[in-house]
N, C-alpha and C. Protein backbone atom coordinates (compact mmCIF):
# COMPACT_ATOMS: atom_id res chain seq x y z
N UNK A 1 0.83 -1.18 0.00
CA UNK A 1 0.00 0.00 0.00
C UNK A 1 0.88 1.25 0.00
N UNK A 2 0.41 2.35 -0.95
CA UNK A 2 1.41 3.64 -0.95
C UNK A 2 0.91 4.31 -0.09
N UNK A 3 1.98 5.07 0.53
CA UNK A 3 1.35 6.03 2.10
C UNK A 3 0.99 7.32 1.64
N UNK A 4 0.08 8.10 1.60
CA UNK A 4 0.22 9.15 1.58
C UNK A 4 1.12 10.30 2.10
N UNK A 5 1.61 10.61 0.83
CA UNK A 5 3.14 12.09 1.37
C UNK A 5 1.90 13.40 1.73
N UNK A 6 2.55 13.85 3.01
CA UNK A 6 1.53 15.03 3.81
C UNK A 6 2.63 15.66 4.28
N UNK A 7 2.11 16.93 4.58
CA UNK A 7 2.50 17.89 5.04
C UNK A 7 2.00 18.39 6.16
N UNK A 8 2.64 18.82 7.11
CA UNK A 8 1.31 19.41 8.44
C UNK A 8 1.91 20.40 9.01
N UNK A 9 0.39 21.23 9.24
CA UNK A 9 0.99 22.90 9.33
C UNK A 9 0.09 22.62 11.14
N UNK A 10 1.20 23.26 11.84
CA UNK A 10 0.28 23.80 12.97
C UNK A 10 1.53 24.28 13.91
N UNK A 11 1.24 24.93 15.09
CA UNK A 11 2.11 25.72 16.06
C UNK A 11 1.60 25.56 17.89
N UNK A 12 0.51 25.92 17.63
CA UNK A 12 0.30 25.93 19.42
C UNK A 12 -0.06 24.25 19.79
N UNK A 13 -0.12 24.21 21.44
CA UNK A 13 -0.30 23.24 22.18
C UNK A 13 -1.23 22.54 21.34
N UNK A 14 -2.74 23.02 21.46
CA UNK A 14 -3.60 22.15 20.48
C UNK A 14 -3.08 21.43 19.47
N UNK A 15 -2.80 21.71 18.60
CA UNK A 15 -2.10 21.82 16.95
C UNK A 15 -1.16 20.35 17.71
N UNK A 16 -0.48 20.28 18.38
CA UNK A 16 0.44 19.01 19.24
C UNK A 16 -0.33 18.41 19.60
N UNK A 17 -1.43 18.70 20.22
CA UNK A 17 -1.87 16.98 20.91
C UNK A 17 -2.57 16.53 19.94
N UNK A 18 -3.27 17.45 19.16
CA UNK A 18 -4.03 16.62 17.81
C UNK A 18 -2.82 16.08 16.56
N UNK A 19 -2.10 16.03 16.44
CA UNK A 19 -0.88 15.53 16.00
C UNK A 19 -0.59 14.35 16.32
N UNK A 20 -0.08 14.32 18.08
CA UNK A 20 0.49 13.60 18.18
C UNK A 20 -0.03 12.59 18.93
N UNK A 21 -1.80 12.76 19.08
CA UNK A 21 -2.63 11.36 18.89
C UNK A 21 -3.08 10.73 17.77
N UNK A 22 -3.55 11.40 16.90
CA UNK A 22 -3.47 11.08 15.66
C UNK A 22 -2.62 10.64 14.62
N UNK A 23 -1.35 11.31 14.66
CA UNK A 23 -0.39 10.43 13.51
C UNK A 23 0.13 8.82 13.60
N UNK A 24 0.64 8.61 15.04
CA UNK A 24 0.62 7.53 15.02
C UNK A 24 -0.27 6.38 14.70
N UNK A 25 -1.67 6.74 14.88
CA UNK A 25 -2.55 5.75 14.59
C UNK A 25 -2.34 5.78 12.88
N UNK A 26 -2.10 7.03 12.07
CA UNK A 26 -2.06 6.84 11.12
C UNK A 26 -0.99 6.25 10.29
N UNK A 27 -0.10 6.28 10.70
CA UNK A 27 1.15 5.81 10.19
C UNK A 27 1.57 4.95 9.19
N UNK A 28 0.34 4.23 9.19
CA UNK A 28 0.48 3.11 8.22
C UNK A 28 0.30 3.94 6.73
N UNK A 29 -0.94 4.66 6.89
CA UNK A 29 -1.12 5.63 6.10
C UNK A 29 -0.78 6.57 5.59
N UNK A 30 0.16 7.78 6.23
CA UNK A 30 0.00 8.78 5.90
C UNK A 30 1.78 8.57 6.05
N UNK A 31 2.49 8.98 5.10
CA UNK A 31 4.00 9.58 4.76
C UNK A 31 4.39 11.00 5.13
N UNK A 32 4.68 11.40 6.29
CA UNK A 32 4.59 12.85 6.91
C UNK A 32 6.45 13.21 6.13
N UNK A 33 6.16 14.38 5.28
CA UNK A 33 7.25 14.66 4.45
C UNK A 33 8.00 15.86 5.01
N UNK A 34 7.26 16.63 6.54
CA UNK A 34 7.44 17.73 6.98
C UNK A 34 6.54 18.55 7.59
N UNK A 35 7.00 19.12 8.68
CA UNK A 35 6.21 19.36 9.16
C UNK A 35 6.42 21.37 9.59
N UNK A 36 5.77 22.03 9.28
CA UNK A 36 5.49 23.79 8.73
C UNK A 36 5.05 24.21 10.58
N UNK A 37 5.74 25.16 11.03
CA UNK A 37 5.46 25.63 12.53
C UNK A 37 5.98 27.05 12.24
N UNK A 38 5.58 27.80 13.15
CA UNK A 38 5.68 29.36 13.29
C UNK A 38 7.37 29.30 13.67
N UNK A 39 8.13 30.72 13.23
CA UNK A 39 9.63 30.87 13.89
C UNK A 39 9.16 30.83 15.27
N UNK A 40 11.30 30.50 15.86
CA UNK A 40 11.16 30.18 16.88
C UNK A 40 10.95 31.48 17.52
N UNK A 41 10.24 32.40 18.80
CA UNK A 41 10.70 33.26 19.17
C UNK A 41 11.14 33.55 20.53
N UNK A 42 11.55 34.76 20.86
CA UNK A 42 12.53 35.09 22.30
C UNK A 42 11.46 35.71 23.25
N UNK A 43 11.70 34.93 24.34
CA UNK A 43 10.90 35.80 25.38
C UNK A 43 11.47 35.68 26.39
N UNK A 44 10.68 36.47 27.74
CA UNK A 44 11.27 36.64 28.75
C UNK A 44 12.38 37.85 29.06
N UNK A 45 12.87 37.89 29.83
CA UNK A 45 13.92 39.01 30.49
C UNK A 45 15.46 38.45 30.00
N UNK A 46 15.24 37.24 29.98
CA UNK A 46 16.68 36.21 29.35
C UNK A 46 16.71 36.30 27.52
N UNK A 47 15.51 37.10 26.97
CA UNK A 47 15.51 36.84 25.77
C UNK A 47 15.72 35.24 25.43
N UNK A 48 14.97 34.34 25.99
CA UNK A 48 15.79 32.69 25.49
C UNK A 48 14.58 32.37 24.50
N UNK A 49 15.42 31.62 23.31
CA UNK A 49 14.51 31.17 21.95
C UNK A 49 13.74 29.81 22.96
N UNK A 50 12.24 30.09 22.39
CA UNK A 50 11.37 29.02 22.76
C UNK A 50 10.94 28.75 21.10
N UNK A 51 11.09 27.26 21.55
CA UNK A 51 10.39 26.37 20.36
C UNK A 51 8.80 26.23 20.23
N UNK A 52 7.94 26.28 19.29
CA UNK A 52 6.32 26.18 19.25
C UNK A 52 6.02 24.62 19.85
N UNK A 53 5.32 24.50 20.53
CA UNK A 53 5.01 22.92 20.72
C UNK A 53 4.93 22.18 19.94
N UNK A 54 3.81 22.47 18.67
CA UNK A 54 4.34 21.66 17.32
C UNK A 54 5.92 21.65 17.35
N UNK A 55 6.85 22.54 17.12
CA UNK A 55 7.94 22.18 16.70
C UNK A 55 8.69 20.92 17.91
N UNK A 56 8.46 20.99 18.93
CA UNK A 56 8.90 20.25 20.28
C UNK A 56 8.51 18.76 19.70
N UNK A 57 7.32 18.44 19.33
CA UNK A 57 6.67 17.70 18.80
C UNK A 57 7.51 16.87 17.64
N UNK A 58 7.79 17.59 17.02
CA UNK A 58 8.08 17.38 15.21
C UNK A 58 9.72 17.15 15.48
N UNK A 59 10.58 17.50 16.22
CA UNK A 59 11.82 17.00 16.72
C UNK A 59 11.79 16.04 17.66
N UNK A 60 10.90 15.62 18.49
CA UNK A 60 10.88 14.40 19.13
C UNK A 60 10.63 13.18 18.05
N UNK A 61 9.34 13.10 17.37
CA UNK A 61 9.22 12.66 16.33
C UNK A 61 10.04 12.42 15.03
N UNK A 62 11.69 13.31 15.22
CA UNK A 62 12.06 12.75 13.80
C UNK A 62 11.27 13.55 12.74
N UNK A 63 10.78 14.33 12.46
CA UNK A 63 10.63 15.07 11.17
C UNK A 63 10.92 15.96 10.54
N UNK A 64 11.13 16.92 9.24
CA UNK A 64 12.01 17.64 9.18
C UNK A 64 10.85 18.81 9.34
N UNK A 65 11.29 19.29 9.58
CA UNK A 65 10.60 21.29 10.33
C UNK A 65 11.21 22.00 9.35
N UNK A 66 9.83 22.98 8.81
CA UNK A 66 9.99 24.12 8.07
C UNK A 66 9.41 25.51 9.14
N UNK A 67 10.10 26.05 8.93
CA UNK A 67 9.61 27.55 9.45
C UNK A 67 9.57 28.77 8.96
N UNK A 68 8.68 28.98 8.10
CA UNK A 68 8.36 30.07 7.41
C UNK A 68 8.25 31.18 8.21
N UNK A 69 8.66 32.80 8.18
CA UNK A 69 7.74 33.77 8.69
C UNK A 69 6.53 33.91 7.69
N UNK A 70 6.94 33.37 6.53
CA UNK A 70 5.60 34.34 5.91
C UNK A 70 5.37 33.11 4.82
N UNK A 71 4.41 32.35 5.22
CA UNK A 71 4.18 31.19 4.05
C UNK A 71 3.58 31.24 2.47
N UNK A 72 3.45 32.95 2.40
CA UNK A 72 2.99 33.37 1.14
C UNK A 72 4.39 33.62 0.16
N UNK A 73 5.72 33.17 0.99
CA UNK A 73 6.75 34.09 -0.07
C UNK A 73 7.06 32.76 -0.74
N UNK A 74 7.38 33.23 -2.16
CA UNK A 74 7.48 32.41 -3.39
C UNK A 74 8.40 31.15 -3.14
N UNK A 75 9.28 31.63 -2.22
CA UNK A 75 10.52 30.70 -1.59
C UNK A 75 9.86 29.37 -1.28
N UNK A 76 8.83 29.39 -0.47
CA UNK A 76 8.15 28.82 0.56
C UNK A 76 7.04 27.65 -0.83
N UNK A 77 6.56 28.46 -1.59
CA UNK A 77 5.26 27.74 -2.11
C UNK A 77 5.78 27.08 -3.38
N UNK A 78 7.25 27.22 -3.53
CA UNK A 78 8.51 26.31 -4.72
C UNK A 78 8.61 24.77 -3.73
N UNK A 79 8.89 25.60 -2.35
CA UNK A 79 9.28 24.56 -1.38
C UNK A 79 8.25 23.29 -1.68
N UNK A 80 7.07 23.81 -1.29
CA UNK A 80 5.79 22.48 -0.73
C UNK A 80 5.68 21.80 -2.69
N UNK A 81 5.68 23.11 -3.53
CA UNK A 81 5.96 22.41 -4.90
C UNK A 81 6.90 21.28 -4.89
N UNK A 82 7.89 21.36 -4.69
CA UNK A 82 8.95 20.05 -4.32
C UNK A 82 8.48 18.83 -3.91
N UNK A 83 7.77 19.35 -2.43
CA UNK A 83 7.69 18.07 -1.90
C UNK A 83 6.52 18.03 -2.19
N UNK A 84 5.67 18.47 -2.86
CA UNK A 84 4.71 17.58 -3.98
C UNK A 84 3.62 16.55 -3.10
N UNK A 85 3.01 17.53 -1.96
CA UNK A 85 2.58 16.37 -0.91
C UNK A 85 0.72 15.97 -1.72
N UNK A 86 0.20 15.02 -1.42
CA UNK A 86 -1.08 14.54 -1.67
C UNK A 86 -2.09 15.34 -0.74
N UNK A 87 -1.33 15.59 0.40
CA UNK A 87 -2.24 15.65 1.54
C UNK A 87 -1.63 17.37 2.05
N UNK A 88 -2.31 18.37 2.55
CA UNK A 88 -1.94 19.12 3.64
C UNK A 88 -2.93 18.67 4.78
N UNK A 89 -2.48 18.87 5.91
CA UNK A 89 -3.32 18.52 6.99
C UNK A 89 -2.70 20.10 7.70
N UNK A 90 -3.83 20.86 8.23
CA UNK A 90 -3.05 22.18 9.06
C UNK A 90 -4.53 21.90 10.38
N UNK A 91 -3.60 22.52 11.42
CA UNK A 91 -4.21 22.32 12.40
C UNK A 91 -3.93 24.29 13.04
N UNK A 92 -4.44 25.13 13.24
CA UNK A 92 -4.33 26.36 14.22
C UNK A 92 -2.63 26.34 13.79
N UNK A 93 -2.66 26.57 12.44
CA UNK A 93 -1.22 27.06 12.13
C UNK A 93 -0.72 28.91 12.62
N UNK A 94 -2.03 29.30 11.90
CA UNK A 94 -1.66 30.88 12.51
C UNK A 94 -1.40 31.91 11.33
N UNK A 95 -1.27 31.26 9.69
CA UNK A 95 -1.06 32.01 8.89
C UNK A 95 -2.00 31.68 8.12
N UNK A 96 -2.46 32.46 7.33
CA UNK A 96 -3.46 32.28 5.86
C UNK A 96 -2.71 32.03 4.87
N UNK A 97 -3.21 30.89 4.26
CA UNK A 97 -2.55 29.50 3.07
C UNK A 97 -2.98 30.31 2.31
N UNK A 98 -2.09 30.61 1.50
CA UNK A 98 -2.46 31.56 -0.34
C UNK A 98 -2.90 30.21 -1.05
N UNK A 99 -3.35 30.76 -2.15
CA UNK A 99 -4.66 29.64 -3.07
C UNK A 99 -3.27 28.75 -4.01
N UNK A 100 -1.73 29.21 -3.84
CA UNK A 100 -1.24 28.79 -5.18
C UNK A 100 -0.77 27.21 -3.84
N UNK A 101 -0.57 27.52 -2.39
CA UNK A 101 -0.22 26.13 -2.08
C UNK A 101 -1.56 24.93 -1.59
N UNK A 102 -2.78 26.08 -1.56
CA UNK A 102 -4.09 25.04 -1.35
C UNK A 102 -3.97 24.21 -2.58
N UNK A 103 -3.47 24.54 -3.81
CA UNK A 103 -4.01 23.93 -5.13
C UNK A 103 -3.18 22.97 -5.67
N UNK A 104 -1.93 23.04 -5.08
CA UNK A 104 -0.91 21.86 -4.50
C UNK A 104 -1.18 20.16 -4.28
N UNK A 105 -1.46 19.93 -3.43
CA UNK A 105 -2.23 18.40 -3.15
C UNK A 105 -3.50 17.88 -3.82
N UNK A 106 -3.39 16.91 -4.35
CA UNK A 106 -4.77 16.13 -4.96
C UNK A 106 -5.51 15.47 -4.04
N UNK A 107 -5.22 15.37 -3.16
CA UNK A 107 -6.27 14.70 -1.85
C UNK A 107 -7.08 16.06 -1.34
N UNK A 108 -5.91 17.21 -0.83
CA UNK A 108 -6.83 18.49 -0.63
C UNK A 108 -5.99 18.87 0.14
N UNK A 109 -6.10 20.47 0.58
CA UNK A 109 -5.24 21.08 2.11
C UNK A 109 -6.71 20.45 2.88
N UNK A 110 -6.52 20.32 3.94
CA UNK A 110 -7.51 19.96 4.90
C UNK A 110 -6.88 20.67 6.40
N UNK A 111 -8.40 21.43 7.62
CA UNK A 111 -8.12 21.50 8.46
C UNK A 111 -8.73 20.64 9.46
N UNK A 112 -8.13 20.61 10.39
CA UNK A 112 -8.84 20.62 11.81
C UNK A 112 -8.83 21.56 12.82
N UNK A 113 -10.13 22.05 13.22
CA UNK A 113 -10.91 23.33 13.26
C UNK A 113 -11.63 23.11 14.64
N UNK A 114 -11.12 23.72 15.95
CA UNK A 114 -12.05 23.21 17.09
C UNK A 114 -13.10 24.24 17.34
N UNK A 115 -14.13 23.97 16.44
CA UNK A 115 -15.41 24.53 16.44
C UNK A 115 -16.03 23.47 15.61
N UNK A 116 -17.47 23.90 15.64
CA UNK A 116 -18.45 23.45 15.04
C UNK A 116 -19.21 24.22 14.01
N UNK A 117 -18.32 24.10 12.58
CA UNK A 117 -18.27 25.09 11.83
C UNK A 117 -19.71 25.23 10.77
N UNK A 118 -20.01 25.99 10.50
CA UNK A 118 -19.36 27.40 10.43
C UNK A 118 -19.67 28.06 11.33
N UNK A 119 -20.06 27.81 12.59
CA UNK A 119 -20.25 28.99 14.07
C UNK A 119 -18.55 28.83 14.41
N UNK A 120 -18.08 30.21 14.45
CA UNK A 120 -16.91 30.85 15.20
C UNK A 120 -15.90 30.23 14.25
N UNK A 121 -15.79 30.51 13.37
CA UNK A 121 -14.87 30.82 12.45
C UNK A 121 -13.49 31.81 13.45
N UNK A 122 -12.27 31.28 12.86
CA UNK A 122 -11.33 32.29 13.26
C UNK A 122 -10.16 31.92 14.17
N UNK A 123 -9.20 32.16 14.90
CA UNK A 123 -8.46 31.77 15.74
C UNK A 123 -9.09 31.41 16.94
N UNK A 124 -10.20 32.17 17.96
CA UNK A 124 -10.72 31.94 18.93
C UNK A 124 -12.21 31.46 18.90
N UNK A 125 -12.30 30.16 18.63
CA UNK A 125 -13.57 29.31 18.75
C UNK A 125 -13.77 28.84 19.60
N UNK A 126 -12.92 28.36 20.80
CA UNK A 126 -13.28 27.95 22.39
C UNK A 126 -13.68 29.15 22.97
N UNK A 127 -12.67 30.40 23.12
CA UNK A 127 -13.28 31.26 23.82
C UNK A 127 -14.42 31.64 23.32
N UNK A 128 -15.11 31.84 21.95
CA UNK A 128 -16.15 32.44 22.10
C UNK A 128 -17.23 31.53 21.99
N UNK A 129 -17.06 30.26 22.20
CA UNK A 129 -18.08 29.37 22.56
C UNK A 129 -18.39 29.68 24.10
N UNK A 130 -17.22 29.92 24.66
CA UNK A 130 -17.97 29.81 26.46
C UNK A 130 -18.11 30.95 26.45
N UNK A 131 -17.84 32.04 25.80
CA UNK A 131 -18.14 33.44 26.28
C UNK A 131 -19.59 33.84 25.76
N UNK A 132 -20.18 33.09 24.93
CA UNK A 132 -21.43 32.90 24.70
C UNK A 132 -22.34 32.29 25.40
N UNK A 133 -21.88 31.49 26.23
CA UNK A 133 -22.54 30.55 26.76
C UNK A 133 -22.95 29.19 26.41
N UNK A 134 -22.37 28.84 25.21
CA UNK A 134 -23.18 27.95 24.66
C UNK A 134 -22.72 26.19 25.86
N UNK A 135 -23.67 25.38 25.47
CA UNK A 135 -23.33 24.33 26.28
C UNK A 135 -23.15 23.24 25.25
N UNK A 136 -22.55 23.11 23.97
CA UNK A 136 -22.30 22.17 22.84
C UNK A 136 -21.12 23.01 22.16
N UNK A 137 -19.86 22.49 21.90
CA UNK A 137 -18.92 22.64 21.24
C UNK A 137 -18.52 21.14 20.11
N UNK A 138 -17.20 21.56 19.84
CA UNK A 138 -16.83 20.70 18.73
C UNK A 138 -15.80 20.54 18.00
N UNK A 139 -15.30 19.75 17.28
CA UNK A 139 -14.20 19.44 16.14
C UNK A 139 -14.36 19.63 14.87
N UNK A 140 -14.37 20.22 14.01
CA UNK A 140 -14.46 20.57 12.29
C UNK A 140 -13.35 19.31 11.37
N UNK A 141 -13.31 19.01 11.09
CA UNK A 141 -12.43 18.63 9.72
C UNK A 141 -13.10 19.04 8.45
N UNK A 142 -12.40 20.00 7.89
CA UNK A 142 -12.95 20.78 6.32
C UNK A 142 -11.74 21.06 5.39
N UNK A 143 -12.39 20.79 4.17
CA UNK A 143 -11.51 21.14 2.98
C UNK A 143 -11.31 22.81 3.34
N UNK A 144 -10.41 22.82 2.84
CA UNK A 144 -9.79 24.73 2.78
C UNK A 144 -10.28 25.24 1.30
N UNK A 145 -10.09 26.56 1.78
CA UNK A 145 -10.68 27.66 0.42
C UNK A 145 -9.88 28.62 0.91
N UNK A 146 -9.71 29.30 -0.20
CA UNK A 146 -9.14 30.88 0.02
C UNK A 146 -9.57 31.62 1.12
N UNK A 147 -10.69 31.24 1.57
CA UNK A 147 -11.33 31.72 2.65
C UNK A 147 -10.91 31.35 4.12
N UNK A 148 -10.69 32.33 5.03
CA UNK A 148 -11.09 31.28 6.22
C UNK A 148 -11.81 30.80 7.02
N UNK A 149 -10.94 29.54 7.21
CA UNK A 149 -12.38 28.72 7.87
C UNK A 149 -14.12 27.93 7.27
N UNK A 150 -13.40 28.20 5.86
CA UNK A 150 -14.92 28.59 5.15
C UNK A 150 -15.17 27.48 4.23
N UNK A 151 -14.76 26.48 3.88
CA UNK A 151 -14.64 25.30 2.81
C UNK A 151 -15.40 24.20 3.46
N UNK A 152 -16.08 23.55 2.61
CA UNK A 152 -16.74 22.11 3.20
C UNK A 152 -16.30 21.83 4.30
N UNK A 153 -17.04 21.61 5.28
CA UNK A 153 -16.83 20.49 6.25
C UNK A 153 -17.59 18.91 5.90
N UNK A 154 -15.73 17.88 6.37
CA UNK A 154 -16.15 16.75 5.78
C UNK A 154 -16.95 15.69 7.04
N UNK A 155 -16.56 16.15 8.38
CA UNK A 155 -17.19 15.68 9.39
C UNK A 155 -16.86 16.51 10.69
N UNK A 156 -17.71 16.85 11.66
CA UNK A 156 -17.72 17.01 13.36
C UNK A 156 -17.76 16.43 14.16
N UNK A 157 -17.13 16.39 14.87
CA UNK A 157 -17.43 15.72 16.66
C UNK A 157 -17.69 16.03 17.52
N UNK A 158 -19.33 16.48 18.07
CA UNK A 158 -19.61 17.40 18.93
C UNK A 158 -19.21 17.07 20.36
N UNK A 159 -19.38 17.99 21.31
CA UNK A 159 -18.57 17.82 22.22
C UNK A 159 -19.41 18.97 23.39
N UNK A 160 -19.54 18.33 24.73
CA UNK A 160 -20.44 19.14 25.59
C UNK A 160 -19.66 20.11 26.54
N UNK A 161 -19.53 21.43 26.54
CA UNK A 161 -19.16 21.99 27.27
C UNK A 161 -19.61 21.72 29.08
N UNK A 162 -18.78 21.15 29.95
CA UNK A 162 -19.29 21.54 31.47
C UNK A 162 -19.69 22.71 31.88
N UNK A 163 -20.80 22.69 32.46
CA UNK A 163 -20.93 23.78 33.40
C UNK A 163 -20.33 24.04 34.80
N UNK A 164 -20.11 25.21 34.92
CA UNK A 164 -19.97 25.72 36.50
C UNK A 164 -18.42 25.55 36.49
């Protein structure tokens, strides 16, 4: 069986644990060719470089790490041309995918989206689920569009917010 060559974009904590429960189960499947995380940056009073959790992730794992500042520069969308992946998988990467690397993969860019889309589109879909009040949240997996957040969803997993 041929594995699918993928690519996976993501940066914060989330973006890691959905990674790194998921790939392994997939493994059989999916050929991870690299993996796309935000630069590293300096914080603190020590100025010391912190790594993104994805990236913490993606070096424990053995994979090779790309780090774009700006995933729209031509440099970058020759790059994913190269590696010629079937699959994007992006999870709360943090940048908006220009249409020339969505159009890249024949399987599709695909996200995973913790909302229940299309309510709360955007970076903050937990907070403004509880800041609404609502008592039902969720998981998205959707094809990408130029848009964000805005392309088919191929399935959800709803999910009950606790109270109190």
């Amino acid at each position: 069986m041929n594995k699918v060559k993928t690519i996976l974009m993501g940066t914060p904590d989330f973006a890691r644990r959905i990674f790194e429960k998921s790939i392994p189960v997939l493994r059989d499947v999916l050929e991870i060719k690299g993996v796309f995380t935000s630069v590293d940056k300096r914080v603190g009073r020590k100025n010391e470089i912190v790594f993104s959790p994805v990236k913490k992730w993606a070096l424990d794992s053995e994979f090779e790490i790309f780090q774009p500042e700006k995933i729209n520069n031509p440099q970058w969308i020759e790059k994913i041309n190269e590696i010629n992946p079937s699959l994007i998988l992006l999870c709360a990467y943090g940048q908006i995918i220009p249409q020339e690397i969505l159009d890249i993969p024949d399987l599709g860019p695909l996200n995973i989206h913790p909302s229940l889309l299309p309510k709360y589109r955007g970076p903050s879909p937990i907070h403004a689920a509880i800041l609404n009040g609502d008592n039902k949240t969720g998981v998205s997996l959707m094809v990408m569009d130029k848009e964000m957040d805005h392309g088919p969803v191929i399935v959800s997993s709803e999910l009950d917010i606790p109270s109190g």
